[in-house]
N, C-alpha and C. Protein backbone atom coordinates (compact mmCIF):
# COMPACT_ATOMS: atom_id res chain seq x y z
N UNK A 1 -8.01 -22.56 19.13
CA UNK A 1 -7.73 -21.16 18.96
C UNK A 1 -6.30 -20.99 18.44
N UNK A 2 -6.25 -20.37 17.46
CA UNK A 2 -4.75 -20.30 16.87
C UNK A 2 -3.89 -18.97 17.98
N UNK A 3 -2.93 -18.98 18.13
CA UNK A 3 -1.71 -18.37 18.63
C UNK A 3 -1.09 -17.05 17.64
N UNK A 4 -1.50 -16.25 18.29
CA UNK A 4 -0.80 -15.00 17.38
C UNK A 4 0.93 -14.30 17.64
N UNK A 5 1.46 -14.75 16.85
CA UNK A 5 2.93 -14.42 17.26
C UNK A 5 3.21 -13.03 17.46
N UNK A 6 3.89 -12.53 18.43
CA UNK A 6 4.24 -11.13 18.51
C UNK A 6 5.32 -11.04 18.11
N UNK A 7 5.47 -10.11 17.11
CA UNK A 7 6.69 -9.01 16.40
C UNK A 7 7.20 -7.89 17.45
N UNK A 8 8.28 -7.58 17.89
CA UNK A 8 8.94 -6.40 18.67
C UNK A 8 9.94 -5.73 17.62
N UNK A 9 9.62 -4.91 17.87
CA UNK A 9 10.57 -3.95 16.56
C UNK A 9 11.55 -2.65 17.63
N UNK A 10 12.47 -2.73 17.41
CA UNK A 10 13.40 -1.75 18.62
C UNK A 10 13.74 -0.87 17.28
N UNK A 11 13.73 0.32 17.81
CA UNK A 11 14.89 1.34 16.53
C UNK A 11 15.76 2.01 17.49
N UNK A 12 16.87 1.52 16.99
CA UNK A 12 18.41 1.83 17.48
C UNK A 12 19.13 2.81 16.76
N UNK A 13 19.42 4.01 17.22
CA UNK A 13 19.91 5.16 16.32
C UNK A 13 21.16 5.14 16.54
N UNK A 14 22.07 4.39 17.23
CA UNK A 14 23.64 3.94 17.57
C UNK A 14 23.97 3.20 16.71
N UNK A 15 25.12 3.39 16.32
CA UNK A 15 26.08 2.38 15.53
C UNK A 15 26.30 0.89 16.54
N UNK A 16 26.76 0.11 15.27
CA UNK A 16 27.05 -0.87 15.95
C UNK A 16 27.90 -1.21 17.09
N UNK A 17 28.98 -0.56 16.49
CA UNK A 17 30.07 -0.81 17.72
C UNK A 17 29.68 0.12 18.84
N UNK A 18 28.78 1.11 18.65
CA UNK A 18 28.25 1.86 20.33
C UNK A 18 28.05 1.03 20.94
N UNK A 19 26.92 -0.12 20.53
CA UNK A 19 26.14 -0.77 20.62
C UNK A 19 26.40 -1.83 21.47
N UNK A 20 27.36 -2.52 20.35
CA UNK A 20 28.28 -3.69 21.27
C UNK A 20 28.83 -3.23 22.69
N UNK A 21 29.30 -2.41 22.57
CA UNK A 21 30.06 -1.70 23.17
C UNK A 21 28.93 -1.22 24.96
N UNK A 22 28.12 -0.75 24.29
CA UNK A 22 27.06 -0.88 25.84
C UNK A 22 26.91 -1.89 26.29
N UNK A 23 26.30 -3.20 25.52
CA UNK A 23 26.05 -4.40 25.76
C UNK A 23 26.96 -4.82 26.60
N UNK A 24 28.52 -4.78 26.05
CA UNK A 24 29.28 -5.40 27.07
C UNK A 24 29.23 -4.93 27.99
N UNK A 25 29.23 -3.59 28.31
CA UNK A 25 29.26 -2.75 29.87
C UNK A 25 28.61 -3.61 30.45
N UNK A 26 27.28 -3.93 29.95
CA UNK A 26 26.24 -4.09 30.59
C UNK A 26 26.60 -5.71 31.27
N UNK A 27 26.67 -6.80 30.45
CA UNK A 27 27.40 -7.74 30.78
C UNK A 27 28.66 -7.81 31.96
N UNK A 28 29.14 -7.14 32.01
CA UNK A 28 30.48 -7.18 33.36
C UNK A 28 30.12 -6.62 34.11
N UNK A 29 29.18 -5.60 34.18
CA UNK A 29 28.59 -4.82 35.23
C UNK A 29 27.87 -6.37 35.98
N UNK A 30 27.18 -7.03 35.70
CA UNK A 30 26.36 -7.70 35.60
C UNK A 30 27.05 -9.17 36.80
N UNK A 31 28.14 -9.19 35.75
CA UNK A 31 28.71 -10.32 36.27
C UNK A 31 30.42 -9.67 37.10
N UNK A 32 30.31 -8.60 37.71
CA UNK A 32 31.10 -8.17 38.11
C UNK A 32 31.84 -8.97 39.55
N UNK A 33 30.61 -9.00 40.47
CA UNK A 33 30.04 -10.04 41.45
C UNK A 33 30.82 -10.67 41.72
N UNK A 34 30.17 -11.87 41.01
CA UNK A 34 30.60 -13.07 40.48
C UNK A 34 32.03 -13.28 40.24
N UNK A 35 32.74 -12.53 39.26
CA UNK A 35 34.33 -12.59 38.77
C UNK A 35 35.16 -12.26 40.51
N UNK A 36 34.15 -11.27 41.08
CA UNK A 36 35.36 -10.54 42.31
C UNK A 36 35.10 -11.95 43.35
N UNK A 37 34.39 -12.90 43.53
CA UNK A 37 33.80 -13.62 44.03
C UNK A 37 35.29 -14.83 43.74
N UNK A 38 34.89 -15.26 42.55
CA UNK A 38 35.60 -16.29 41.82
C UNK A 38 37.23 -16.14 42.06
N UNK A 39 37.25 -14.52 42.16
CA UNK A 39 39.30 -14.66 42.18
C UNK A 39 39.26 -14.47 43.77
N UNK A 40 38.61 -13.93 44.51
CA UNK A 40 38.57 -13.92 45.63
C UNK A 40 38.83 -15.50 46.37
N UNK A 41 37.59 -16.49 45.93
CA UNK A 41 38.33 -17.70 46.14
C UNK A 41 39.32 -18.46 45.54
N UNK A 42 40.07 -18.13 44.66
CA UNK A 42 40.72 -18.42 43.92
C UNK A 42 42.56 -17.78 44.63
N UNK A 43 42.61 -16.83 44.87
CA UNK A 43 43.27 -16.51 45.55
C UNK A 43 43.54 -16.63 47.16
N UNK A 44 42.47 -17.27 48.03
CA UNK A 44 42.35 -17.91 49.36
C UNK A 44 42.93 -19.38 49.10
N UNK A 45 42.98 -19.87 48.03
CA UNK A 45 43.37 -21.33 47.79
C UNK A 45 44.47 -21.51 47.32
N UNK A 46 44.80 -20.02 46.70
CA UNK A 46 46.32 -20.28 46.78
C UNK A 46 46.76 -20.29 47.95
N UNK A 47 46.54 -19.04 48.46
CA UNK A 47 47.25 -18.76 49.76
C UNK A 47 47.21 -20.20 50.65
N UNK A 48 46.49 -20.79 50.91
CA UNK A 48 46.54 -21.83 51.68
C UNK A 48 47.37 -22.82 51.21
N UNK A 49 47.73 -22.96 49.55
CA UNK A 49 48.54 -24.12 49.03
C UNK A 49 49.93 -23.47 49.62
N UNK A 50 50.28 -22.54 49.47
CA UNK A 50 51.65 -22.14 49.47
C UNK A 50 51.98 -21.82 50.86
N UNK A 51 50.90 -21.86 52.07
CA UNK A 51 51.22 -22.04 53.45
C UNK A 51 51.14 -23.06 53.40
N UNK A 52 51.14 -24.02 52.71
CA UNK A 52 51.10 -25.73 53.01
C UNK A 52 52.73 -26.29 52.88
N UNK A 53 53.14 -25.53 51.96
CA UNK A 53 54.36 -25.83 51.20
C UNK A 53 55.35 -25.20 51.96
N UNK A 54 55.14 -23.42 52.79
CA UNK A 54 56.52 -22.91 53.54
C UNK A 54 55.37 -22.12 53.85
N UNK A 55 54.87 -22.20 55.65
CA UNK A 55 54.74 -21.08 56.12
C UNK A 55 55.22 -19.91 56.50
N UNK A 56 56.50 -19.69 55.93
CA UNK A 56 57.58 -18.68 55.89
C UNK A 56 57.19 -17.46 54.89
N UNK A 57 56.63 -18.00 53.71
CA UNK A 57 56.56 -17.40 52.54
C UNK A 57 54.83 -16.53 52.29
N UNK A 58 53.95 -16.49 53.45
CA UNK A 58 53.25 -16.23 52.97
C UNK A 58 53.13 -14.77 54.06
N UNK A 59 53.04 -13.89 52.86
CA UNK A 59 52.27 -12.36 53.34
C UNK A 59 51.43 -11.89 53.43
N UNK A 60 50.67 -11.25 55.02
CA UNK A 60 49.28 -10.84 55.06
C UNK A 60 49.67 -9.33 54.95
N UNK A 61 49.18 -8.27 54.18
CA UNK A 61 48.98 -7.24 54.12
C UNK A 61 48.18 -6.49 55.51
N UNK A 62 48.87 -5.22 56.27
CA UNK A 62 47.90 -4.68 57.28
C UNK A 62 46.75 -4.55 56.40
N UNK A 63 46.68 -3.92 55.61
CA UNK A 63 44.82 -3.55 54.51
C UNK A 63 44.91 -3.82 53.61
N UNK A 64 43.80 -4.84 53.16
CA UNK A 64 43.62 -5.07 51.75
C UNK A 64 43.20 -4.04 50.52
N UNK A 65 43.96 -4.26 49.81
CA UNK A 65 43.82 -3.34 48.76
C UNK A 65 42.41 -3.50 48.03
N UNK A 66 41.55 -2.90 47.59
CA UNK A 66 40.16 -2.88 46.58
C UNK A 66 40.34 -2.35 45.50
């Protein structure tokens, strides 16, 4: 039995750069997560290098800022 390929046809009445321009939203929205995730540990590992080096020097904030 032969395989019939499907064609999808979108019509986009936005310019390109709208376009791009959603896409990316859409992308960081996406991976927003992830990035707050990544500096989150990224910033716990500092903190621990530089209490390794002078526990003098390191500042805990009463509330973390968001």
């Amino acid at each position: 039995m032969k395989k019939v390929k499907l064609n999808y046809r979108f019509h986009n009445p936005n310019t390109v750069e709208t376009t791009a321009d959603y896409i990316a939203k859409i992308f960081v929205e996406s991976n927003r997560r992830k990035v707050e995730s990544l500096l989150s540990h990224h910033q716990t590992v500092q903190k621990e290098s530089i209490q390794k080096e002078d526990p003098a020097l390191v500042h805990t904030p009463d509330k973390e800022v968001i």
